[in-house]
Protein backbone atom coordinates (compact mmCIF):
# COMPACT_ATOMS: atom_id res chain seq x y z
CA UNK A 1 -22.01 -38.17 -18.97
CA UNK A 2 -21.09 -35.12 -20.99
CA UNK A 3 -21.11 -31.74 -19.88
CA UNK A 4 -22.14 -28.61 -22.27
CA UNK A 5 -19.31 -26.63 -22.51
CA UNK A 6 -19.58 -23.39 -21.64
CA UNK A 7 -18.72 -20.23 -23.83
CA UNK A 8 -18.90 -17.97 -21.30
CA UNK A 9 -15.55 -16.08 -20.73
CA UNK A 10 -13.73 -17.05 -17.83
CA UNK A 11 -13.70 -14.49 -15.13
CA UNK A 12 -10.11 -13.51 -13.94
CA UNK A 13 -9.26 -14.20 -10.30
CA UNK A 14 -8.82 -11.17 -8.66
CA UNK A 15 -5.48 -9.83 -6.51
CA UNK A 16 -6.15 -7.82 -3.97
CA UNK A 17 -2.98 -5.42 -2.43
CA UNK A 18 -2.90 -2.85 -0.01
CA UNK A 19 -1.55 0.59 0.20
CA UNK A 20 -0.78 1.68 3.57
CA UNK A 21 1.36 3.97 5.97
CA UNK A 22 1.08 7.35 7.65
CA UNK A 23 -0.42 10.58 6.98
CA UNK A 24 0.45 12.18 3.75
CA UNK A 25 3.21 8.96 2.71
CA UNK A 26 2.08 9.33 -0.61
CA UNK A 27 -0.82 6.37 -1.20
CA UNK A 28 -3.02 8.06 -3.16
CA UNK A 29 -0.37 9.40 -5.35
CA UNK A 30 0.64 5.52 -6.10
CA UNK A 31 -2.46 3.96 -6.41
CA UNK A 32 -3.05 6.94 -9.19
CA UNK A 33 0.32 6.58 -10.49
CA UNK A 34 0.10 2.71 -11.36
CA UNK A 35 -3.80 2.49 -11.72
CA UNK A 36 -4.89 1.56 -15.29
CA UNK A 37 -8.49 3.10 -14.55
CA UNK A 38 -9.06 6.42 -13.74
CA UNK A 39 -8.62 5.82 -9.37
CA UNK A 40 -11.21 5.86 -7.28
CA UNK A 41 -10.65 8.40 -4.79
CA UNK A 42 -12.22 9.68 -1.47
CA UNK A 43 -10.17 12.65 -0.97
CA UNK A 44 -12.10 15.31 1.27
CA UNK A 45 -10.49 19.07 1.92
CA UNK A 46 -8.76 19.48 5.31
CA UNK A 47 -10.79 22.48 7.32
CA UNK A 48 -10.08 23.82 10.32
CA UNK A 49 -12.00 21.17 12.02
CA UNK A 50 -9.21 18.66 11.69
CA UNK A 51 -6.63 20.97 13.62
CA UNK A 52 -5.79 19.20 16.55
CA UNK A 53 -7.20 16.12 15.13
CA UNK A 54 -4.55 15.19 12.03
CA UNK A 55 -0.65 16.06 12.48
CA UNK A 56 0.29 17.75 9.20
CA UNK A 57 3.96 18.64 11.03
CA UNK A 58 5.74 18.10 7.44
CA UNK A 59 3.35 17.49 5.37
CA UNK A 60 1.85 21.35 5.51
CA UNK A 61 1.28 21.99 1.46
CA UNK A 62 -0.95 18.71 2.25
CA UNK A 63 -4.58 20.35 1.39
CA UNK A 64 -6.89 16.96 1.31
CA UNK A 65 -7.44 13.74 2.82
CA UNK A 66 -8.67 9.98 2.48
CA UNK A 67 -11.22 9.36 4.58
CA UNK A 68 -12.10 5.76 3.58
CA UNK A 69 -9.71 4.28 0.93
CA UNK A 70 -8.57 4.97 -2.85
CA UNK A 71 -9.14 2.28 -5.15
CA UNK A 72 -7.28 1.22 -8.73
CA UNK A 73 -6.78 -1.54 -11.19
CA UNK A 74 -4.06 -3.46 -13.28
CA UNK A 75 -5.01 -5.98 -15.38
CA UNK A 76 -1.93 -8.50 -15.38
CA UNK A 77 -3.07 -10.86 -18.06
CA UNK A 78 -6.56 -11.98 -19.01
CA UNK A 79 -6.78 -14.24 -15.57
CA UNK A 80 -5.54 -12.05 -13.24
CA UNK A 81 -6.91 -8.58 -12.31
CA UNK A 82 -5.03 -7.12 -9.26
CA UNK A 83 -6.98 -4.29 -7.07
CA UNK A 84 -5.38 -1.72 -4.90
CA UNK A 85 -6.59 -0.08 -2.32
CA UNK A 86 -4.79 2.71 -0.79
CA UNK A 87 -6.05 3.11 3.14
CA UNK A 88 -6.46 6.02 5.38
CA UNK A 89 -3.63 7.50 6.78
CA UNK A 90 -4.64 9.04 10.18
CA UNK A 91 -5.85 6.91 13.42
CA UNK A 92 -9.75 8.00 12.84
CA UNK A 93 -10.41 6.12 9.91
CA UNK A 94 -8.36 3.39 10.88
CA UNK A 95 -11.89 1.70 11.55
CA UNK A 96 -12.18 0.40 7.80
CA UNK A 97 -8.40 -1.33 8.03
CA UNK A 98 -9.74 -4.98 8.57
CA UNK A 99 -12.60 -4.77 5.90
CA UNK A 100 -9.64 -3.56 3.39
CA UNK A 101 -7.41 -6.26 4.54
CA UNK A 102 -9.44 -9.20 4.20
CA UNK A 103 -8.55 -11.45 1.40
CA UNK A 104 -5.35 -9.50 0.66
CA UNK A 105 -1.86 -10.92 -0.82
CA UNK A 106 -0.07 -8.13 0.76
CA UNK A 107 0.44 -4.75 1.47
CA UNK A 108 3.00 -1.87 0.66
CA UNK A 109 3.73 0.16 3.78
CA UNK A 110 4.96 3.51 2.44
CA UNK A 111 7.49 5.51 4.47
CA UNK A 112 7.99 9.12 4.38
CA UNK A 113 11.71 10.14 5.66
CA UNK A 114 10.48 13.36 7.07
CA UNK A 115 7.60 11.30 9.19
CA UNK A 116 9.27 7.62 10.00
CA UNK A 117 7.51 7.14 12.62
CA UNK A 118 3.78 7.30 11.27
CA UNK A 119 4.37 4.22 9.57
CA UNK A 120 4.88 2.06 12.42
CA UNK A 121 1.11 1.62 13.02
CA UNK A 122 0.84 0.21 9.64
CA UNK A 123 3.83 -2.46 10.36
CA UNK A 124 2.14 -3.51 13.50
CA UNK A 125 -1.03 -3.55 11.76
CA UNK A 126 0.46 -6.29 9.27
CA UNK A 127 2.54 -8.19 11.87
CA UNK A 128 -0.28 -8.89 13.95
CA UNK A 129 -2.10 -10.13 11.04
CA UNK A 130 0.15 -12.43 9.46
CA UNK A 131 0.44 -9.93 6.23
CA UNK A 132 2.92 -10.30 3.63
CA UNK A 133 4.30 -6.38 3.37
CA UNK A 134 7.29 -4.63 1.98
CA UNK A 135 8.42 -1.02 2.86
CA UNK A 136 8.39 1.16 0.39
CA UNK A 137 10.67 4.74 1.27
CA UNK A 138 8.63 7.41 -0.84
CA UNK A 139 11.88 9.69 -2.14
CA UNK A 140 10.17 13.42 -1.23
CA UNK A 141 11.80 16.44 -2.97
CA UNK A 142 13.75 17.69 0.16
CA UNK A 143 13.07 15.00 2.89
CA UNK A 144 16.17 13.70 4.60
CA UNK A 145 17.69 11.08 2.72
CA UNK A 146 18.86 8.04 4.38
CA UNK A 147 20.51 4.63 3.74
CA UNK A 148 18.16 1.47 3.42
CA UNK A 149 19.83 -0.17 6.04
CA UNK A 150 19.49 2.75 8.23
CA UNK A 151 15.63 2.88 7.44
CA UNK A 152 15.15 -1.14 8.45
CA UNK A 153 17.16 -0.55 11.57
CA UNK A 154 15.00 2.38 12.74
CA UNK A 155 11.80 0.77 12.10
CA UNK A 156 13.23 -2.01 13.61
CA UNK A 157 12.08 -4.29 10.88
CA UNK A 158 12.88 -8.29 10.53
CA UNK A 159 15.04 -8.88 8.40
CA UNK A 160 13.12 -11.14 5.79
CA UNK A 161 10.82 -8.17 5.37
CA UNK A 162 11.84 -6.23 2.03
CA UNK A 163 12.84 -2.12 2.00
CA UNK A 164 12.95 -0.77 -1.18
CA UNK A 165 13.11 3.16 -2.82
CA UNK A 166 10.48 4.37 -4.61
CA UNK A 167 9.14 7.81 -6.32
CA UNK A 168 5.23 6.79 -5.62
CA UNK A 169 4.39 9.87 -8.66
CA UNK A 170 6.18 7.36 -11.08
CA UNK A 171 4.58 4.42 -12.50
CA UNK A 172 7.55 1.78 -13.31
CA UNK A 173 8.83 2.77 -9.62
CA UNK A 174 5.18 1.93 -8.34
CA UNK A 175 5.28 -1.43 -10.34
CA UNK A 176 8.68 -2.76 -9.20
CA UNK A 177 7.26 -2.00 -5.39
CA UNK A 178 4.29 -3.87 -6.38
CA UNK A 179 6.44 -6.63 -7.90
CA UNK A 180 8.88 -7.15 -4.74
CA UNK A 181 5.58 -7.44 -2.82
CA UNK A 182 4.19 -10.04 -5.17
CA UNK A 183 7.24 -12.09 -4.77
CA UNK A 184 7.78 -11.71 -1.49
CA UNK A 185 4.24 -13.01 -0.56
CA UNK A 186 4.55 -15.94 -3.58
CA UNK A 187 7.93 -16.57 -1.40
CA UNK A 188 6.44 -16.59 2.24
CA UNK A 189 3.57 -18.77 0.92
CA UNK A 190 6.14 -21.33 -0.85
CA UNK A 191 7.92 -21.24 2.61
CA UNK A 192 4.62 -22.64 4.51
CA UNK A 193 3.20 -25.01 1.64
CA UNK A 194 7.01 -26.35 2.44
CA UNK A 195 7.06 -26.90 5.94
């Protein structure tokens, strides 16, 4: 029996990462930095309603907010597309997390020196889950600057889990993150198709 070929293009299969960590880490800035399209962004003005509510302890200049995700495209090749979608930063719109999540390859957990700790929710986030991340330290004009080693040892991360530098407003800095991620998660899937 012969089939009809079709001549239909083939559609690419579709990556999907995540952009995550506290706060003000800098998400939206790499989603927009790397995106290809102009980003999709759901940035509302912080009022005075949110005092009390969001933390912006240094991260003051900080005039807007996510409140459901930012969204951007790369296209690798013409069968791969990859999708990122930067999440919410503070703990009430942490609601939309496992939507975003679902399906991903991985995520990229950005870290902001001046506010370590607001990234820990997102590395317990993608613990729990079984989620391929890497850490990502955003390099902030004027934030304390610390040693890799020293960052992985305060966030207590395991070892296998990769910690790189980044400037999230440039692009090539955003890709090689995005990279390291890719191969980390091509490396952790190798790893289980092994044992």
């Amino acid at each position: 029996m012969d089939f009809a070929r079709s001549d239909r293009p083939r559609m690419p299969t579709a990556i999907k990462i995540l952009v995550a960590g506290g706060f003000g880490a800098g998400k939206t800035t790499m989603v927009g930095a790397v995106s290809e399209i102009k980003p999709l962004r759901t940035e509302e003005i912080l009022t005075d309603r949110s005092v009390g509510v969001d933390d912006t302890s240094g991260v003051t200049a900080k005039r807007t907010t996510t409140v459901a995700m930012d969204f951007g495209r790369i296209t690798l090749s013409t069968d791969y597309v990859l999708y990122l979608f930067g999440t919410p930063g503070q703990e009430r719109f942490w609601f939309v997390w496992d939507e975003l999540a679902e399906g991903s390859l991985g995520a990229v957990v950005l870290a902001d020196t001046r506010r370590l700790a607001d990234c820990f929710p997102s590395i317990d986030y993608f613990e729990r889950r079984g989620t391929p991340f890497v850490v990502a330290v955003n390099a902030f004009d004027g934030a304390p600057s610390y040693e890799l080693d020293e960052v992985r040892l305060a966030l207590q991360l395991n070892p296998s889990v990769p910690i790189v530098m980044c400037d999230a407003r440039k692009r090539k800095s955003s890709r090689d993150v995005l990279i390291t991620l890719v191969g980390h998660s091509a490396k952790l899937r190798a790893e289980l198709v092994g044992t």
